[in-house]
C-alpha atoms as a PDB file:
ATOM      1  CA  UNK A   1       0.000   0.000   0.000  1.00  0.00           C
ATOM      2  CA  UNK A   2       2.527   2.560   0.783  1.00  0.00           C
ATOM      3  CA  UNK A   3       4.834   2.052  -2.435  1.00  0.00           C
ATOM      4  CA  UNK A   4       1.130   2.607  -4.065  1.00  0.00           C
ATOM      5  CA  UNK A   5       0.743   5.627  -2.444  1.00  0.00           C
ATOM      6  CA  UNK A   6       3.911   6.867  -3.393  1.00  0.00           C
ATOM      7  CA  UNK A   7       3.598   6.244  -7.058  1.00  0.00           C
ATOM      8  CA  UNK A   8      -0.122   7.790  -7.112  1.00  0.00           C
ATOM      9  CA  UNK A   9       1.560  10.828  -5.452  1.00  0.00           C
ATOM     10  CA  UNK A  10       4.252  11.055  -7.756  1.00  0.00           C
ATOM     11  CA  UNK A  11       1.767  10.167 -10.909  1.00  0.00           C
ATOM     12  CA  UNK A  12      -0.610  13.276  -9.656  1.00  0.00           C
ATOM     13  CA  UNK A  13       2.655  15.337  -9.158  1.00  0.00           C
ATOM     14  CA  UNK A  14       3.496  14.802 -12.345  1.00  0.00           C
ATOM     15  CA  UNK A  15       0.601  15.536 -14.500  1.00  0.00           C
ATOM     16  CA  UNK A  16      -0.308  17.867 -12.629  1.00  0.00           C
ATOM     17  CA  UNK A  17       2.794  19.842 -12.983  1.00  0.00           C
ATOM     18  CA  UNK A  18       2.967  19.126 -17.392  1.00  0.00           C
ATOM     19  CA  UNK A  19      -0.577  19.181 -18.556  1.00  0.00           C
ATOM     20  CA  UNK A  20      -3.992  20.675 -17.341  1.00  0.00           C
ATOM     21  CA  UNK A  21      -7.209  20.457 -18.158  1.00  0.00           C
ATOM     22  CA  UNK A  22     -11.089  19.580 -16.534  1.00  0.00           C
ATOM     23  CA  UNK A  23     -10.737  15.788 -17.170  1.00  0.00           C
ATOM     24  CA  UNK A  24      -7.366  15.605 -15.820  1.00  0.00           C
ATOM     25  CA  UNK A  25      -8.117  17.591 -12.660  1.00  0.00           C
ATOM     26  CA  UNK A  26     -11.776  15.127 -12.356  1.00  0.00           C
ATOM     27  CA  UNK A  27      -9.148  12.368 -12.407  1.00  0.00           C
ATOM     28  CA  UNK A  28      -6.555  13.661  -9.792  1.00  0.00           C
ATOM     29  CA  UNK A  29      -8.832  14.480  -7.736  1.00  0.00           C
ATOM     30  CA  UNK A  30     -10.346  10.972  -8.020  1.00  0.00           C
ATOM     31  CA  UNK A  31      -6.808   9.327  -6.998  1.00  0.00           C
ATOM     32  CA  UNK A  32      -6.586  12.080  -4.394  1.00  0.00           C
ATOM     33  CA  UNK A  33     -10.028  10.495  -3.053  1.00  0.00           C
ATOM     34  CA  UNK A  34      -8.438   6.812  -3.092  1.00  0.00           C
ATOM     35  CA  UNK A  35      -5.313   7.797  -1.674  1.00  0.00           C
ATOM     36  CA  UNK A  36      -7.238   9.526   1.105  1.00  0.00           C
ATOM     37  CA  UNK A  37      -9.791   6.612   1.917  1.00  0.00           C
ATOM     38  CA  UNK A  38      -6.427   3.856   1.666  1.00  0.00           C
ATOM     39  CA  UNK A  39      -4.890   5.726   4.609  1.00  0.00           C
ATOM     40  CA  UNK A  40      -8.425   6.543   6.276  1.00  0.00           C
ATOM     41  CA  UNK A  41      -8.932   3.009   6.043  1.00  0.00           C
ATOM     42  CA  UNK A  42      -5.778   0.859   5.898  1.00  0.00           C
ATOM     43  CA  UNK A  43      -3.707   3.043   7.654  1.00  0.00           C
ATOM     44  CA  UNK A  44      -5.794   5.033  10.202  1.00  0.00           C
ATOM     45  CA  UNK A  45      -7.622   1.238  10.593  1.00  0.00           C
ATOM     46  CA  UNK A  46     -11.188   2.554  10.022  1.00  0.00           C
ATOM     47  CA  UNK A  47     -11.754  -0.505   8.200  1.00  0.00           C
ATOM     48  CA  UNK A  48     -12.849  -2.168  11.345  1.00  0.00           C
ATOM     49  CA  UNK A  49     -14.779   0.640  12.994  1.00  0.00           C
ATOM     50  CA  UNK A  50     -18.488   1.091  13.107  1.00  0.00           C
ATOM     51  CA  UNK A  51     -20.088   1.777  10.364  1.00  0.00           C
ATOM     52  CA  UNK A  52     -20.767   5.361  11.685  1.00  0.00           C
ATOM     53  CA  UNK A  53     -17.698   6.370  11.485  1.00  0.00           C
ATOM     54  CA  UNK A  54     -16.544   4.857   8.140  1.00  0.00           C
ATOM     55  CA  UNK A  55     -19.385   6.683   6.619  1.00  0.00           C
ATOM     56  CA  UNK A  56     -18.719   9.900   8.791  1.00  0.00           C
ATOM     57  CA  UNK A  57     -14.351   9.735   6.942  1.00  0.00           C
ATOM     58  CA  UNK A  58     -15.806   8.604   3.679  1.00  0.00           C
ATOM     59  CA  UNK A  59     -18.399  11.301   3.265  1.00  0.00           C
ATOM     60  CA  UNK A  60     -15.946  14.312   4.661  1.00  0.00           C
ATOM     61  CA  UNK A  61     -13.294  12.712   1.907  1.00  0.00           C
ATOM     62  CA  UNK A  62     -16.155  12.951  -0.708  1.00  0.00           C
ATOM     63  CA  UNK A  63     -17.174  16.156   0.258  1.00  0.00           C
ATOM     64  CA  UNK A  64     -13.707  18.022   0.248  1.00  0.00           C
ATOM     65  CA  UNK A  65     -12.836  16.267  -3.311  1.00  0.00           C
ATOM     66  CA  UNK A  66     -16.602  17.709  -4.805  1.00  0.00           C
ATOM     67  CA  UNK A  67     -15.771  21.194  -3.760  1.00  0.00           C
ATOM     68  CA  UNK A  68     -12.531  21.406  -4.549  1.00  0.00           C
ATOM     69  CA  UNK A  69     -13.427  20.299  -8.290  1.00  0.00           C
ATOM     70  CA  UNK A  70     -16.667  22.628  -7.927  1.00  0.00           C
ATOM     71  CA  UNK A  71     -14.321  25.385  -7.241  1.00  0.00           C
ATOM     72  CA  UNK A  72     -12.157  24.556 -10.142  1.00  0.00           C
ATOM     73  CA  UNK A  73     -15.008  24.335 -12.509  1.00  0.00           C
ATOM     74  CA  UNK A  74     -16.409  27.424 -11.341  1.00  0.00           C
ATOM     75  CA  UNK A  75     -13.305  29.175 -11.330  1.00  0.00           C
ATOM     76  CA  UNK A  76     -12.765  27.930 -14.801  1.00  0.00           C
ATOM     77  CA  UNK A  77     -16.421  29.555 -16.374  1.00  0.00           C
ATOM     78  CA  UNK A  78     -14.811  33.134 -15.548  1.00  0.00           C
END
């Protein structure tokens, strides 16, 4: 999991440095979302916890990803 993590970061770093675009931003922001709910779950070992709180880290990782690519597109019309 963590060499995963590593390359997704680096991938994202990457692209995000040498291209641009709303498709590619939908998509980092979609590994961001993974990334974030691997260490949520594997790492921070929510995995296991009640369901309350899995849905609780989930949603709040959801959430942050849809506005930040709400912003973007937004920002993007002007």
């Amino acid at each position: 999991m963590w060499l995963f993590l590593v390359l997704a970061t680096l991938l994202t770093w990457h692209l995000g440095e040498n291209r641009g675009g709303g498709m590619l931003t939908a998509a980092l922001l979609g590994i961001a979302l993974v990334k974030g709910c691997i260490v949520a779950f594997d790492f921070m070992a929510l995995r296991h916890a009640p369901p309350l709180w899995r849905i609780f880290v989930g949603g709040w990782l959801l959430l942050v990803c849809v506005l930040i690519g709400l912003a973007y597109w937004k920002g993007s019309l002007t």
